[in-house]
Structure formats: structure tokens, C-alpha cells
C-alpha atoms as a PDB file:
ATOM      1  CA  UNK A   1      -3.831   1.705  29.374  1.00  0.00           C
ATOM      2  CA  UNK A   2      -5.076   5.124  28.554  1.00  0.00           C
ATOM      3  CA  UNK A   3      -8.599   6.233  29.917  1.00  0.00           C
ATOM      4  CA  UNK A   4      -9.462   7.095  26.501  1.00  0.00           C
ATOM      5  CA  UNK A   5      -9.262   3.592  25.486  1.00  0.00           C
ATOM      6  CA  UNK A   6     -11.263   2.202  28.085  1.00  0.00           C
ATOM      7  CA  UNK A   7     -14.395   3.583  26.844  1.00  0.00           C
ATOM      8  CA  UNK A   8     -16.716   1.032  25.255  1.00  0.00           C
ATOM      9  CA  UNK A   9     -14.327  -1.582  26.629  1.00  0.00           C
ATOM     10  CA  UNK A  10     -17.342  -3.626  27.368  1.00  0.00           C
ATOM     11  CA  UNK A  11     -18.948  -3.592  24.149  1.00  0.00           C
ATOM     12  CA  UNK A  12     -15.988  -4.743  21.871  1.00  0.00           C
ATOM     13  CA  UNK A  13     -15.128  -7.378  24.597  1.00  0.00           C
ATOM     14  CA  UNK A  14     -18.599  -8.747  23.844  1.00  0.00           C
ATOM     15  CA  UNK A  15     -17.876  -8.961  19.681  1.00  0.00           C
ATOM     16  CA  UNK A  16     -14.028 -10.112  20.345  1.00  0.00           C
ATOM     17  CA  UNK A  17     -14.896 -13.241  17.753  1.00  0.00           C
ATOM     18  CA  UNK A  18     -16.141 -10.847  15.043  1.00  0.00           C
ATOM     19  CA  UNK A  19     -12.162  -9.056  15.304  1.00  0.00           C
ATOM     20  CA  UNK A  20     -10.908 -12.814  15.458  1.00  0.00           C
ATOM     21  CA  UNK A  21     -13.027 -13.830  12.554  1.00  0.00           C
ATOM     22  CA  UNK A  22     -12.256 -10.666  10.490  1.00  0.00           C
ATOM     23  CA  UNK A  23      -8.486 -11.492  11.412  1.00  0.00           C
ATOM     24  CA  UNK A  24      -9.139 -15.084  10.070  1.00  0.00           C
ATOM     25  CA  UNK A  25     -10.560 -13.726   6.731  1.00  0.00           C
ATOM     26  CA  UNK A  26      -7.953 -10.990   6.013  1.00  0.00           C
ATOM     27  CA  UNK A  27      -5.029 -13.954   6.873  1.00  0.00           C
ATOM     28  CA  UNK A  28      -7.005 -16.115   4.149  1.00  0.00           C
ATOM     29  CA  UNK A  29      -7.027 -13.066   1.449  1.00  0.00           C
ATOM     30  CA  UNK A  30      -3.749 -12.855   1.948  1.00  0.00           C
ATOM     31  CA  UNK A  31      -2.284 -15.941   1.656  1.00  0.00           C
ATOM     32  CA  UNK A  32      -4.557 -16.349  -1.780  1.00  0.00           C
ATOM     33  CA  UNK A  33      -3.407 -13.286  -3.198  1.00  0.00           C
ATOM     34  CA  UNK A  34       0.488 -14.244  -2.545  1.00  0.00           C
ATOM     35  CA  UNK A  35      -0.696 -17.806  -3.490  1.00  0.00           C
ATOM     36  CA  UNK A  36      -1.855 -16.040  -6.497  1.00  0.00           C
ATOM     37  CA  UNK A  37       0.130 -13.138  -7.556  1.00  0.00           C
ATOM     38  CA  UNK A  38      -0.056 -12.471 -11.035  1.00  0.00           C
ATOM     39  CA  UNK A  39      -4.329 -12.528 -10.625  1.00  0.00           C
ATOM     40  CA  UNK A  40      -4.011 -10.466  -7.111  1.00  0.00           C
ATOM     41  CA  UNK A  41      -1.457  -7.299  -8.527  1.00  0.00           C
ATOM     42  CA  UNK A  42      -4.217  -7.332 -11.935  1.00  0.00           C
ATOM     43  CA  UNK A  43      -7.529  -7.080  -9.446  1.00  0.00           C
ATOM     44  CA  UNK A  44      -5.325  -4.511  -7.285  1.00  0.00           C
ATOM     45  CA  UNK A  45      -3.972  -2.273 -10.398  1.00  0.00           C
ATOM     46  CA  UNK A  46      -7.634  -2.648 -11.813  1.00  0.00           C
ATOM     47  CA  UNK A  47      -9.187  -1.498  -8.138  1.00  0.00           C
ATOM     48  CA  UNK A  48      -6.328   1.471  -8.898  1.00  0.00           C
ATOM     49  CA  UNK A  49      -7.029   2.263 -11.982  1.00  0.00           C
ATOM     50  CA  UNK A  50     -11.458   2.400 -11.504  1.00  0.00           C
ATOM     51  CA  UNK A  51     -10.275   5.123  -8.252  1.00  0.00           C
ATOM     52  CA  UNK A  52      -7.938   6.894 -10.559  1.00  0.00           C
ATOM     53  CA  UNK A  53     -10.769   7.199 -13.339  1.00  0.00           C
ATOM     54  CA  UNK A  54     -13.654   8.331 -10.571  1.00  0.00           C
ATOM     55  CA  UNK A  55     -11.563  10.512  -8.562  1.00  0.00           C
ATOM     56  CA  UNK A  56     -10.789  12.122 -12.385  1.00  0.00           C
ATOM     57  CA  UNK A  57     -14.093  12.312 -12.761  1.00  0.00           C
ATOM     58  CA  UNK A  58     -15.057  13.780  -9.952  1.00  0.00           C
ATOM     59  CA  UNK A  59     -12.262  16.758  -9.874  1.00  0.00           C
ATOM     60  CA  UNK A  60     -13.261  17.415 -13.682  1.00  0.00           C
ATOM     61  CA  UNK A  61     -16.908  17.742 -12.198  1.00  0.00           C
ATOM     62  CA  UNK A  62     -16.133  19.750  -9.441  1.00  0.00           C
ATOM     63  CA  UNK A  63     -14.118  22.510 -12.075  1.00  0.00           C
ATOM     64  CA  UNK A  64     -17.034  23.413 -13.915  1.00  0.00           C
ATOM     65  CA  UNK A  65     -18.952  24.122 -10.825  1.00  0.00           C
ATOM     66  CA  UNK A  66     -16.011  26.904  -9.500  1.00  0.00           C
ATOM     67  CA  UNK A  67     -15.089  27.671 -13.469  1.00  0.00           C
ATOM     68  CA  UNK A  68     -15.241  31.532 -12.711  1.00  0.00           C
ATOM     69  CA  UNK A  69     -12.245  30.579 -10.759  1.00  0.00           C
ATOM     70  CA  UNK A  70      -9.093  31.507 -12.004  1.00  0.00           C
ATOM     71  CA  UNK A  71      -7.469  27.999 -11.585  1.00  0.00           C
ATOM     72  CA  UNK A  72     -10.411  26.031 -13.116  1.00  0.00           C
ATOM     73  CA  UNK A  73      -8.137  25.113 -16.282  1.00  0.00           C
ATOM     74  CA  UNK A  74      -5.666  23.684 -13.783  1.00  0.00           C
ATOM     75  CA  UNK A  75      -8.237  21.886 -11.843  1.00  0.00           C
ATOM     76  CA  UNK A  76     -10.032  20.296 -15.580  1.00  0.00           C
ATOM     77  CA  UNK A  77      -6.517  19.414 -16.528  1.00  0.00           C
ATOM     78  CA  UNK A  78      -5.833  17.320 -13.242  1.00  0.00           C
ATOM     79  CA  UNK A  79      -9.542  15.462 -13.444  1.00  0.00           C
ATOM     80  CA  UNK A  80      -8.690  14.589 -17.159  1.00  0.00           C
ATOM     81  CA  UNK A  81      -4.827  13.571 -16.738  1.00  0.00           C
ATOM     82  CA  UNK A  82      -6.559  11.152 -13.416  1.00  0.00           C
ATOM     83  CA  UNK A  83      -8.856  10.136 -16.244  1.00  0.00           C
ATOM     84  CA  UNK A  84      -6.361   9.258 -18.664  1.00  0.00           C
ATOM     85  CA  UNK A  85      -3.866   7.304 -16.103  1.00  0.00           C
ATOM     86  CA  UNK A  86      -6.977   5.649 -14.810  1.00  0.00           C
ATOM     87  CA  UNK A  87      -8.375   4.415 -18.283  1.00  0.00           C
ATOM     88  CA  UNK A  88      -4.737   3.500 -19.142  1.00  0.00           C
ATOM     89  CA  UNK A  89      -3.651   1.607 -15.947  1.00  0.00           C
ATOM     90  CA  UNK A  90      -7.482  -0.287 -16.233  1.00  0.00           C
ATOM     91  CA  UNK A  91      -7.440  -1.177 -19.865  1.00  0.00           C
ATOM     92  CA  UNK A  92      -3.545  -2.314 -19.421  1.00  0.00           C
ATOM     93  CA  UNK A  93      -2.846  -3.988 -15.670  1.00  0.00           C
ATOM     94  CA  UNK A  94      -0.288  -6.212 -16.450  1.00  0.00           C
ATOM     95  CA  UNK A  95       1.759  -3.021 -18.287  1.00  0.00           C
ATOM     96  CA  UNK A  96       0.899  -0.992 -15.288  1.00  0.00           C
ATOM     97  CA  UNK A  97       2.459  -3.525 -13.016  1.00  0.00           C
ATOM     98  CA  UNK A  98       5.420  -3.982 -14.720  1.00  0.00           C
ATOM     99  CA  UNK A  99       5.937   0.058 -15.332  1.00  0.00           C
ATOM    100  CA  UNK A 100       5.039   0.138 -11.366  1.00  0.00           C
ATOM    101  CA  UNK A 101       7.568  -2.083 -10.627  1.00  0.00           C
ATOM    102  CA  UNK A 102      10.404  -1.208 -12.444  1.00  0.00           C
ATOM    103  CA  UNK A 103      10.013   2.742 -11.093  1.00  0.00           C
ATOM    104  CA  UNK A 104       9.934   0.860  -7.463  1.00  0.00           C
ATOM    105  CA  UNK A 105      12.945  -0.926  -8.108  1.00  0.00           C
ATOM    106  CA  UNK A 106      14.720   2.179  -9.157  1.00  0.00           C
ATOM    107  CA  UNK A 107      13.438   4.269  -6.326  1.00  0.00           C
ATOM    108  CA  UNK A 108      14.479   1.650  -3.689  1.00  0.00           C
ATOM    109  CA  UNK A 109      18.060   1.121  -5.568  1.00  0.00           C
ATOM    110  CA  UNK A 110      18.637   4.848  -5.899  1.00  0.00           C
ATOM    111  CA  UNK A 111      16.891   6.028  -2.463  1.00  0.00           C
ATOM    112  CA  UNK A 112      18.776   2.800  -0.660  1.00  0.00           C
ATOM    113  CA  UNK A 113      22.211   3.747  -2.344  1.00  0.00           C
ATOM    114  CA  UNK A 114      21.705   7.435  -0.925  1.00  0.00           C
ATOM    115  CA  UNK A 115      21.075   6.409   2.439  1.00  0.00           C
ATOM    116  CA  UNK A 116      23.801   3.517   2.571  1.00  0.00           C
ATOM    117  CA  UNK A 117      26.546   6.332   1.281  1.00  0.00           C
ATOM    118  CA  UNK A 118      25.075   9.234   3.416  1.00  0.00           C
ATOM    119  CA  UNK A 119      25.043   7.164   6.414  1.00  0.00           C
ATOM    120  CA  UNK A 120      28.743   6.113   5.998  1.00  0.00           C
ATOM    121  CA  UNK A 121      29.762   9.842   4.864  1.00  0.00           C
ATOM    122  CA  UNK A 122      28.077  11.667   8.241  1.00  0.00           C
ATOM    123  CA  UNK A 123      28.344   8.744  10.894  1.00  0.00           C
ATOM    124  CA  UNK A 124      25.567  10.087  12.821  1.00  0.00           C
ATOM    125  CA  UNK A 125      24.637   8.630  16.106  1.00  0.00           C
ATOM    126  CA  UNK A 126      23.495   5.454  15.337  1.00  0.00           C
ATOM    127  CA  UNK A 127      23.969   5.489  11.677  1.00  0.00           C
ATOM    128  CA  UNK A 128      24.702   1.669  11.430  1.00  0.00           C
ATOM    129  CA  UNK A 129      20.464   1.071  11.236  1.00  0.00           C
ATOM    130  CA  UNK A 130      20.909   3.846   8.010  1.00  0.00           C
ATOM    131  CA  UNK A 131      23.327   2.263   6.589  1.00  0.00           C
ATOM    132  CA  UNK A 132      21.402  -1.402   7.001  1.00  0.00           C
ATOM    133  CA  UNK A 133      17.888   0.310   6.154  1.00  0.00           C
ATOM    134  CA  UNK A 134      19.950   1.811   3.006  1.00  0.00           C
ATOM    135  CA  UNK A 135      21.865  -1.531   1.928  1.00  0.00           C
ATOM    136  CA  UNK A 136      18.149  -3.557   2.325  1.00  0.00           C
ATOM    137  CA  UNK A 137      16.300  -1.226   0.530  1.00  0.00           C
ATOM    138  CA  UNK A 138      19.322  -1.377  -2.110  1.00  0.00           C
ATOM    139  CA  UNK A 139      18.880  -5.024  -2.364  1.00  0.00           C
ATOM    140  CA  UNK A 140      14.927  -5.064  -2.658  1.00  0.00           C
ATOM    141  CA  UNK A 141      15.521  -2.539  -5.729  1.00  0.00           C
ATOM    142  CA  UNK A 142      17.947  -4.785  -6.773  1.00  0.00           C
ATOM    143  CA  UNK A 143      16.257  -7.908  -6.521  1.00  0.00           C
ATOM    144  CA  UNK A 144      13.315  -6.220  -8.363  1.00  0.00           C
ATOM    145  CA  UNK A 145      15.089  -5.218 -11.081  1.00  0.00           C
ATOM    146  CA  UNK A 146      17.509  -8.183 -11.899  1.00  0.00           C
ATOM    147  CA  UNK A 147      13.888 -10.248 -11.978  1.00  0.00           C
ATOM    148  CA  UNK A 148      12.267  -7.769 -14.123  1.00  0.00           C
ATOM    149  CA  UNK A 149      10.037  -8.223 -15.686  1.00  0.00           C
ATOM    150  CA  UNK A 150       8.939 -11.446 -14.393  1.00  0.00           C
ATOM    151  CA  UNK A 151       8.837  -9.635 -10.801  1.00  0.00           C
ATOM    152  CA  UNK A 152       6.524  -6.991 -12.058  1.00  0.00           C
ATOM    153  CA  UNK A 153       3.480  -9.175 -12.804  1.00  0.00           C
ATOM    154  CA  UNK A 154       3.833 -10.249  -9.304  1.00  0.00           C
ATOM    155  CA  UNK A 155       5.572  -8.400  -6.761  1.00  0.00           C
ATOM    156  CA  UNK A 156       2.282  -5.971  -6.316  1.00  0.00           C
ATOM    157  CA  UNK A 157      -0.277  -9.059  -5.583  1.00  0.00           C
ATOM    158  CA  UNK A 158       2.615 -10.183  -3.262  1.00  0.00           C
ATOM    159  CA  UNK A 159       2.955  -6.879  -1.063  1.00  0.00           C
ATOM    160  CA  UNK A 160      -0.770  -6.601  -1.402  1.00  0.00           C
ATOM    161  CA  UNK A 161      -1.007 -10.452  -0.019  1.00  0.00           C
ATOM    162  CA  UNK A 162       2.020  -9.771   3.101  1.00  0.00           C
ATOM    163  CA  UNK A 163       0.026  -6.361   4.050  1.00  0.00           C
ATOM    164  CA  UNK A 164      -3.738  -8.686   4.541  1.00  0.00           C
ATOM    165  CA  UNK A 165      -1.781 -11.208   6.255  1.00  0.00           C
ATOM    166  CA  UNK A 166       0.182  -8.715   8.911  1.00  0.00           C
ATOM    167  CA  UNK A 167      -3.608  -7.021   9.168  1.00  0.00           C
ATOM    168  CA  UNK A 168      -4.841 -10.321   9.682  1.00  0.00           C
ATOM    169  CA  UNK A 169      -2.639 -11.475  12.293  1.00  0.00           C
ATOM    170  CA  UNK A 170      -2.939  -8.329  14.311  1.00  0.00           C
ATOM    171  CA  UNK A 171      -6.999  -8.570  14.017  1.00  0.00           C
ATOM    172  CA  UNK A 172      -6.143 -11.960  15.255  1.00  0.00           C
ATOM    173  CA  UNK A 173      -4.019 -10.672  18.359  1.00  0.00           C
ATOM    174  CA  UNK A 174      -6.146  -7.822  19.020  1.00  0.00           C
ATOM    175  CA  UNK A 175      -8.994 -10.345  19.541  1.00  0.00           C
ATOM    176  CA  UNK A 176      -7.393 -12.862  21.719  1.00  0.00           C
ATOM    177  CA  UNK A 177      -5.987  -9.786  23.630  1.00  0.00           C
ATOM    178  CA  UNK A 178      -9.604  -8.833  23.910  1.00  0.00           C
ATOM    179  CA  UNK A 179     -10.763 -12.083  25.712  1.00  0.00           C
ATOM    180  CA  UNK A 180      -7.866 -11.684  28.304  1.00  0.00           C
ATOM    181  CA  UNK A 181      -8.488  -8.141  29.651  1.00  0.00           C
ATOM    182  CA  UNK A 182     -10.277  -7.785  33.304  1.00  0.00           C
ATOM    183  CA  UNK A 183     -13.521  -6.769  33.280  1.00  0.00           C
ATOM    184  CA  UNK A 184     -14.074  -3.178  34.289  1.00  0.00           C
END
């Protein structure tokens, strides 16, 4: 183990149940919000959408302090369209997630379909994992598009759900891990 990560050993040791607790929690999130994910890609694309709308906000803000600059319309323009998106993807969450999805579905069916035939075309050193990386990602898109638009109101809640539960389980790890290391 690296020296770096040695320091203040001790101290986490000493809290490993708060990491095992916090792992416990974020598994529990996550199996609700795939439990539950119509109401979990809403709360996430509303989450989105309030960021969007302050971080517009904030950029518009921070233009008229620098307006003698020669960019400021630029810099107004990008708080205003963040404001726009924002307000739109808020006051419409279920339209967001199905616009969301359908552009992921296309990315991953257009993006997997490059790598798949690239793969096969240069047969690279070890281009079988590109062409399986390229033929999954072809078959998420795919999948996500021949359930459209049923798998837009929940495919976001889902990922969001799989994500807390992997964080989860390696809070979980981290903290048994914890409780096994020699003391120093």
C-alpha cells in the first residue's frame, strides 16, 4: 500500500461503521430508485434541471460583472440558454427523460456500430474486446430504442439506482476492508 495512504489510517479505522453504514444507505437508495423508476429518473431530471437553471443563473450574473468584456454577449447568451434548458427540463421531466433517452439510444447504436465495424476493418491487437464493447453498446442502444418510449420514463431512475448500489457495495467493502487491516 502506498505511504500516502497510510496517513490517518488510524482515524478512519476508528469510524469503519460510519463507511459501512453509508454503504448500507446508498445500497437502500438504490434499490428504491430501480424499485421505483419512473419516480427516481423525475426527482433526478428535476435535481438536473434546478442545477441547469442556477448554474444559468449564475453565468448570466457573472456577465454583467465583466460586461466591458468583449465576450460578455456570449457569456449572457450561455447563462440564459442554461436558463431556458433548465426551466424546460424542470417544468417537463417526464419529456426530458424520454428526449434523454432516445438521444442515448442513438448515441450508443451509432457510437457501438462504429466501433463494432472499425474494430473488424483495422484488427488491431486485441480488437475482439472493440468489437464486443461495440456490439454491447449496439445492443443497449438498441434495446433502448425498440422499448421507447416506455424505456425513457425509466431507464434514467434505473442507471441512477445501479450507480447507488455499485457505490454502496464498495462503501460496504471499503469498510469491512477497513476492520481487517493491521494496526500500524
Amino acid at each position: 500500500m502506498p505511504a500516502s495512504l497510510l496517513v490517518g489510517l488510524e482515524e478512519i479505522r476508528g469510524r469503519w461503521f460510519w463507511y459501512l453504514l453509508f454503504g448500507a444507505v446508498l445500497l437502500v437508495l438504490g434499490a428504491v430508485a430501480i424499485g421505483n423508476g419512473f419516480a427516481a429518473s423525475v426527482v433526478t431530471l428535476t435535481f438536473l434541471g434546478w442545477l441547469i437553471v442556477f448554474s444559468g443563473l449564475a453565468q448570466a450574473i457573472l456577465a454583467f460583472w465583466v460586461r466591458q468584456w468583449s465576450g460578455f454577449f456570449m457569456h449572457l447568451l450561455g447563462g440564459i440558454l442554461d436558463i431556458v434548458i433548465g426551466v424546460l427540463v424542470v417544468a417537463a421531466p417526464t419529456d426530458a427523460a424520454l428526449g434523454l433517452t432516445l438521444l442515448l439510444a442513438v448515441y450508443l447504436l451509432v457510437g457501438g456500430m462504429f466501433r463494432l465495424v472499425a474494430a473488424l476493418l483495422l484488427r488491431f491487437p486485441s480488437f475482439a474486446w472493440s468489437v464486443l464493447a461495440g456490439l454491447i453498446s449496439f445492443l443497449l442502444g438498441l434495446a433502448l430504442w425498440r422499448g421507447w418510449p416506455m424505456s425513457g420514463l425509466f431507464f434514467i431512475g434505473t442507471c441512477v439506482g445501479i450507480s447507488l448500489m455499485l457505490h454502496g457495495a464498495a462503501w460496504l467493502v471499503f469498510a469491512l476492508d477497513l476492520r481487517k487491516l493491521p494496526r500500524i
